[in-house]
C-alpha atoms as a PDB file:
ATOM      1  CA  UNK A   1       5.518  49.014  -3.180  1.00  0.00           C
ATOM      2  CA  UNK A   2       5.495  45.517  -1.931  1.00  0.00           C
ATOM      3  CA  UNK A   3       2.955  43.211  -3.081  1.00  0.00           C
ATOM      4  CA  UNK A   4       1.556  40.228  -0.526  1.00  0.00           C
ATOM      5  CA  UNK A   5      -0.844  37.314  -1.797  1.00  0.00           C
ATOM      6  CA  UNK A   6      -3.106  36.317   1.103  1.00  0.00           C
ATOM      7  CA  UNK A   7      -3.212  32.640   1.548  1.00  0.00           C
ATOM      8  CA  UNK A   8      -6.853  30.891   1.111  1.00  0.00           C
ATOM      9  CA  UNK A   9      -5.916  27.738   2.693  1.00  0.00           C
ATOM     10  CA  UNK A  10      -7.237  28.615   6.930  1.00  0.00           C
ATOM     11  CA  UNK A  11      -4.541  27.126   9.256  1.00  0.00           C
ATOM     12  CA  UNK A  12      -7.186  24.735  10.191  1.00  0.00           C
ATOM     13  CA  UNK A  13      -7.285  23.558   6.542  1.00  0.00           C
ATOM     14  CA  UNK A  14      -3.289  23.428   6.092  1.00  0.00           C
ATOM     15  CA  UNK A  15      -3.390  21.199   9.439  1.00  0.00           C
ATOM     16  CA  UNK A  16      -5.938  18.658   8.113  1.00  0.00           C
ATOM     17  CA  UNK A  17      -3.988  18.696   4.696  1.00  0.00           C
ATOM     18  CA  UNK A  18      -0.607  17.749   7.104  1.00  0.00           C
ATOM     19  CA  UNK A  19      -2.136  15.573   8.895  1.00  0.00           C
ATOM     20  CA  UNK A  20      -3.749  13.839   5.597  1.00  0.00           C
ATOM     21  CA  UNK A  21      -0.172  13.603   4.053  1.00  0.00           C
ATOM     22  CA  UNK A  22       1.316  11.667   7.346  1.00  0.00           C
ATOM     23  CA  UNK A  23      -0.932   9.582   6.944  1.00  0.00           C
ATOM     24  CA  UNK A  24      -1.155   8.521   3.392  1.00  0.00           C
ATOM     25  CA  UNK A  25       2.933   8.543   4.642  1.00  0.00           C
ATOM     26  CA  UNK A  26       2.255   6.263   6.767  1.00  0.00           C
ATOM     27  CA  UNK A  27       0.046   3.842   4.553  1.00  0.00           C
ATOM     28  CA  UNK A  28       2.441   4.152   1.485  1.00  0.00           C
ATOM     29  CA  UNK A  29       5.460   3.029   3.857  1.00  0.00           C
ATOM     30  CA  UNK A  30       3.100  -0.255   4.981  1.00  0.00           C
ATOM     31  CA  UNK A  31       1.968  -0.910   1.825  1.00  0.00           C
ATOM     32  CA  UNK A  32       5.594  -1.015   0.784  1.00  0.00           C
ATOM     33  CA  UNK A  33       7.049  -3.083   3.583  1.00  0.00           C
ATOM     34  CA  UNK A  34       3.977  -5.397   2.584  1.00  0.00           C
ATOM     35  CA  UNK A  35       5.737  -6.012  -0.476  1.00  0.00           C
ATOM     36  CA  UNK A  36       8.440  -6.587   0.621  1.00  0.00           C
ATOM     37  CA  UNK A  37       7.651  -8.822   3.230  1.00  0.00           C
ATOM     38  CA  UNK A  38       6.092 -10.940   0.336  1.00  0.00           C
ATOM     39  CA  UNK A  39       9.562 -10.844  -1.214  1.00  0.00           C
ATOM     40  CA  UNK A  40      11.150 -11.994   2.492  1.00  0.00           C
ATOM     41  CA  UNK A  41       8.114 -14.965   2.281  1.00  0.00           C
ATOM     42  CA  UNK A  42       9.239 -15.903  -1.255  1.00  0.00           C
ATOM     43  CA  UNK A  43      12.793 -16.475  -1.250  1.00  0.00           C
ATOM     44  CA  UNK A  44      11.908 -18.250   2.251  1.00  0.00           C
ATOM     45  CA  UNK A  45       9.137 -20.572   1.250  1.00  0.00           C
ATOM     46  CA  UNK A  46       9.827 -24.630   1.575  1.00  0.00           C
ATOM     47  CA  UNK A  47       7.686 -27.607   1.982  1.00  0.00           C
ATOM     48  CA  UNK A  48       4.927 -29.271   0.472  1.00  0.00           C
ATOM     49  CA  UNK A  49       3.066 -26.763  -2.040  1.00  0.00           C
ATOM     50  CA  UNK A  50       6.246 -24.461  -1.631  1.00  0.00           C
ATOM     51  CA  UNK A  51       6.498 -23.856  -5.478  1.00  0.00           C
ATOM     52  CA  UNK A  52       2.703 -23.130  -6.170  1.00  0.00           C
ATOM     53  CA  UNK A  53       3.438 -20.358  -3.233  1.00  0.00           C
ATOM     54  CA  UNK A  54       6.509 -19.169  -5.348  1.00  0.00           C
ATOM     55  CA  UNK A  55       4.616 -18.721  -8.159  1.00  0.00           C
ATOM     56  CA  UNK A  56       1.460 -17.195  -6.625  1.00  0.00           C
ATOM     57  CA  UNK A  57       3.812 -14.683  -4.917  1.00  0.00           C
ATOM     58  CA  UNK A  58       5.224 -14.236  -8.021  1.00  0.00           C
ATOM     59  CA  UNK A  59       1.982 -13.289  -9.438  1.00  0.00           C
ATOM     60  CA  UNK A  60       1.154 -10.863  -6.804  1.00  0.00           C
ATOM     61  CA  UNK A  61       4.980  -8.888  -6.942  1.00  0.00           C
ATOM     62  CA  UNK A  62       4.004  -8.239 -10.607  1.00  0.00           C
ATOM     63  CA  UNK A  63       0.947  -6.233  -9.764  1.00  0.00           C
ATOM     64  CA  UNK A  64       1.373  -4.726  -6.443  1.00  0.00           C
ATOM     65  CA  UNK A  65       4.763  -2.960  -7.043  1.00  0.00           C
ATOM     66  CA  UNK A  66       3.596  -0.827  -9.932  1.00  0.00           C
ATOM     67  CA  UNK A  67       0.355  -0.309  -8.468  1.00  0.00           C
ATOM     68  CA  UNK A  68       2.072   1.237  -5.166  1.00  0.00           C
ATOM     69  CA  UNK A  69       4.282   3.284  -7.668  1.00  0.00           C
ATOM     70  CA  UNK A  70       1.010   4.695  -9.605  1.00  0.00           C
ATOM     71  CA  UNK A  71      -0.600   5.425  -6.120  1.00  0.00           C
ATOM     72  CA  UNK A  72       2.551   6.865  -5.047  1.00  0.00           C
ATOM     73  CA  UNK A  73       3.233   9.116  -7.914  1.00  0.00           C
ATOM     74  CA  UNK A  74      -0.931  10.529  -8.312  1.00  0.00           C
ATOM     75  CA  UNK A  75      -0.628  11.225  -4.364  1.00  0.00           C
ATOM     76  CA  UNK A  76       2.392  13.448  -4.969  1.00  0.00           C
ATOM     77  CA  UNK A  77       0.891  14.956  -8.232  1.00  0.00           C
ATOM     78  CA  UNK A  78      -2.177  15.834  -5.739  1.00  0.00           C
ATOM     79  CA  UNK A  79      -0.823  16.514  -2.557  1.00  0.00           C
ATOM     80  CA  UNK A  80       2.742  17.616  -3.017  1.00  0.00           C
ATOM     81  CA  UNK A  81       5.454  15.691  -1.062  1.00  0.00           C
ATOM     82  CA  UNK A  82       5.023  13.444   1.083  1.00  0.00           C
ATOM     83  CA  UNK A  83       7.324  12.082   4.134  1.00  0.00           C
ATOM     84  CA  UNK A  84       7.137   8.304   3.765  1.00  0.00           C
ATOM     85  CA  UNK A  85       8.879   6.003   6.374  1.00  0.00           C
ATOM     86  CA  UNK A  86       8.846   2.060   5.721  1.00  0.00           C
ATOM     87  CA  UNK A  87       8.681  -0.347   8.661  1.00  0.00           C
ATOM     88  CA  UNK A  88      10.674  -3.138   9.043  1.00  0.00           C
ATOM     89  CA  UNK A  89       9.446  -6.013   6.854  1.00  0.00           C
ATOM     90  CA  UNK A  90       9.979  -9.727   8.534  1.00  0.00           C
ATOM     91  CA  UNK A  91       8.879 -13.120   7.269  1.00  0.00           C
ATOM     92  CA  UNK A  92       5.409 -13.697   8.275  1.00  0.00           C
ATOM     93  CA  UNK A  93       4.822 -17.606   9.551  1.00  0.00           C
ATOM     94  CA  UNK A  94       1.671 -17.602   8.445  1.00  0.00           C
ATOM     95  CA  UNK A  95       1.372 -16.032   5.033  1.00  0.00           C
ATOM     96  CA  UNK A  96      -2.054 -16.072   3.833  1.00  0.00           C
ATOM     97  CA  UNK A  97      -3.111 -14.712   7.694  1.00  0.00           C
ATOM     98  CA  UNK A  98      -0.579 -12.112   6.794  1.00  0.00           C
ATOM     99  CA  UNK A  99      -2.295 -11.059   3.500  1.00  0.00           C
ATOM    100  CA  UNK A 100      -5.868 -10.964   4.790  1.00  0.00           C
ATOM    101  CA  UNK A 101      -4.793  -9.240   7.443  1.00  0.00           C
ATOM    102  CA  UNK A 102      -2.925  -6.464   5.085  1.00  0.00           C
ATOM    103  CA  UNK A 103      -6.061  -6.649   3.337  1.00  0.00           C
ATOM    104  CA  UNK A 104      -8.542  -5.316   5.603  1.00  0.00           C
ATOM    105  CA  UNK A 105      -5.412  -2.678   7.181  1.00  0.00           C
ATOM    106  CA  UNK A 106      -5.769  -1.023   3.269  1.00  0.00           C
ATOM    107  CA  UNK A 107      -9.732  -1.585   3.343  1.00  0.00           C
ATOM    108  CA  UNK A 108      -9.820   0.415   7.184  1.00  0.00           C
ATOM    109  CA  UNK A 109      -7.648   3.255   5.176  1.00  0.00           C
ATOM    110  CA  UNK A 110      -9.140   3.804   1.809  1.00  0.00           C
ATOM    111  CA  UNK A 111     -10.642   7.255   3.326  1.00  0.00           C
ATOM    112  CA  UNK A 112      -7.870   9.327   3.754  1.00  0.00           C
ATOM    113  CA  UNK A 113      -7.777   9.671  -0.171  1.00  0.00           C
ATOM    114  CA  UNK A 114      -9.969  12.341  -1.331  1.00  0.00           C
ATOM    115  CA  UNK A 115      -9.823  11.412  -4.964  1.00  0.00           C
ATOM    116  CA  UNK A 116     -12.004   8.582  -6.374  1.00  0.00           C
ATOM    117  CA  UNK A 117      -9.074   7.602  -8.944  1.00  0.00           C
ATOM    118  CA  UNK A 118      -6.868   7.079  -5.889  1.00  0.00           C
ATOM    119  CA  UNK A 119      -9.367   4.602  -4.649  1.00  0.00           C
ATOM    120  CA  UNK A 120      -9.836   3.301  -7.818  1.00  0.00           C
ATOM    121  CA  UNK A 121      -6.014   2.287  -7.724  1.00  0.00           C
ATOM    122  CA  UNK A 122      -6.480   1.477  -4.121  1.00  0.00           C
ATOM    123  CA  UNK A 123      -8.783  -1.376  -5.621  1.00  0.00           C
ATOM    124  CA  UNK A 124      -5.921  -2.290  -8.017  1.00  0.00           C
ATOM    125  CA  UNK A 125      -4.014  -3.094  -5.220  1.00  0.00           C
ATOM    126  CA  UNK A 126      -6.445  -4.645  -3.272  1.00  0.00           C
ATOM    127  CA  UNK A 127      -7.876  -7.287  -6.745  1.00  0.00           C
ATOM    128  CA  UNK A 128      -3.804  -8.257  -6.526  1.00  0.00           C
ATOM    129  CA  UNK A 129      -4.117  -9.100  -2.595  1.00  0.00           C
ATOM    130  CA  UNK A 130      -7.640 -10.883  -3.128  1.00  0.00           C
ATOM    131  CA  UNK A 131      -5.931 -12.919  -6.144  1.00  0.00           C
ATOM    132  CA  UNK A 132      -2.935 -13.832  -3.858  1.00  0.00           C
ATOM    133  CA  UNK A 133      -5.536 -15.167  -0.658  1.00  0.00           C
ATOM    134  CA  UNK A 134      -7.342 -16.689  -3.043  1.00  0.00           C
ATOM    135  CA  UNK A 135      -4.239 -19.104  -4.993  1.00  0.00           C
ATOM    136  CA  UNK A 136      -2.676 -19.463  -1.391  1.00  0.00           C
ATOM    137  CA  UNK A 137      -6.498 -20.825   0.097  1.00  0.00           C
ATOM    138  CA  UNK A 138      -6.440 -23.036  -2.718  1.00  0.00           C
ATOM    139  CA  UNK A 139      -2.585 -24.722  -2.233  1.00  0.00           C
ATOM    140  CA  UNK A 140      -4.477 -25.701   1.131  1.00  0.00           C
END
């Protein structure tokens, strides 16, 4: 006697799941060519204020790794795996362009999270990109 459990997910529920996890993918792989691309920025950075911009990178690469990680890691624990592809991270000319810009990207995605603790890290990560606008405005 063979024994079948019916699934209770509709295919029309597994598809919006899939489609969910490509892209949080997606947004996970930006997020970490974003940090990267601050990395690219850092070691690059000369001129007049190019320290302060060194440090205030600094700053941000100690909060926004770990905070991708923790985002990273909950998504799994809630969704199961996930099939994350990173861009190609260049040196942006204009840096704090570049974060604002990254900023409002994350802002424009915050809704394909359904859990309020993954937005709540989602603000985590933006507070460290609103810190890092806000020292680079200020080396102006």
């Amino acid at each position: 006697m063979a024994t079948t459990v019916k699934s209770t997910q509709s295919n029309s529920t597994k598809e919006s799941a899939s489609q969910s996890n490509q892209e949080i993918g997606q947004l996970i792989g930006q997020m970490f060519a974003f940090n990267t691309t601050l990395k690219l920025y850092h070691w690059h950075v000369t001129g007049p204020g190019s320290y302060a911009q060194h440090i205030a990178i600094d700053q941000a690469l100690e909060t926004l790794p770990d905070t991708l990680d923790r985002l990273t890691e909950t998504t799994y624990a809630m969704n199961g795996d996930i099939q994350i592809t990173v861009p190609e991270a260049n040196v942006p000319a204009d840096i704090t362009k570049y974060a604002s810009d990254f900023y409002k990207y994350i802002e424009s995605h915050r809704d394909i999270f359904s859990a309020d603790f993954s937005e709540s890290i989602i603000d985590d990560y933006q507070e460290a990109i609103q810190q890092l606008i806000y020292r680079l405005a200020r080396l102006k």
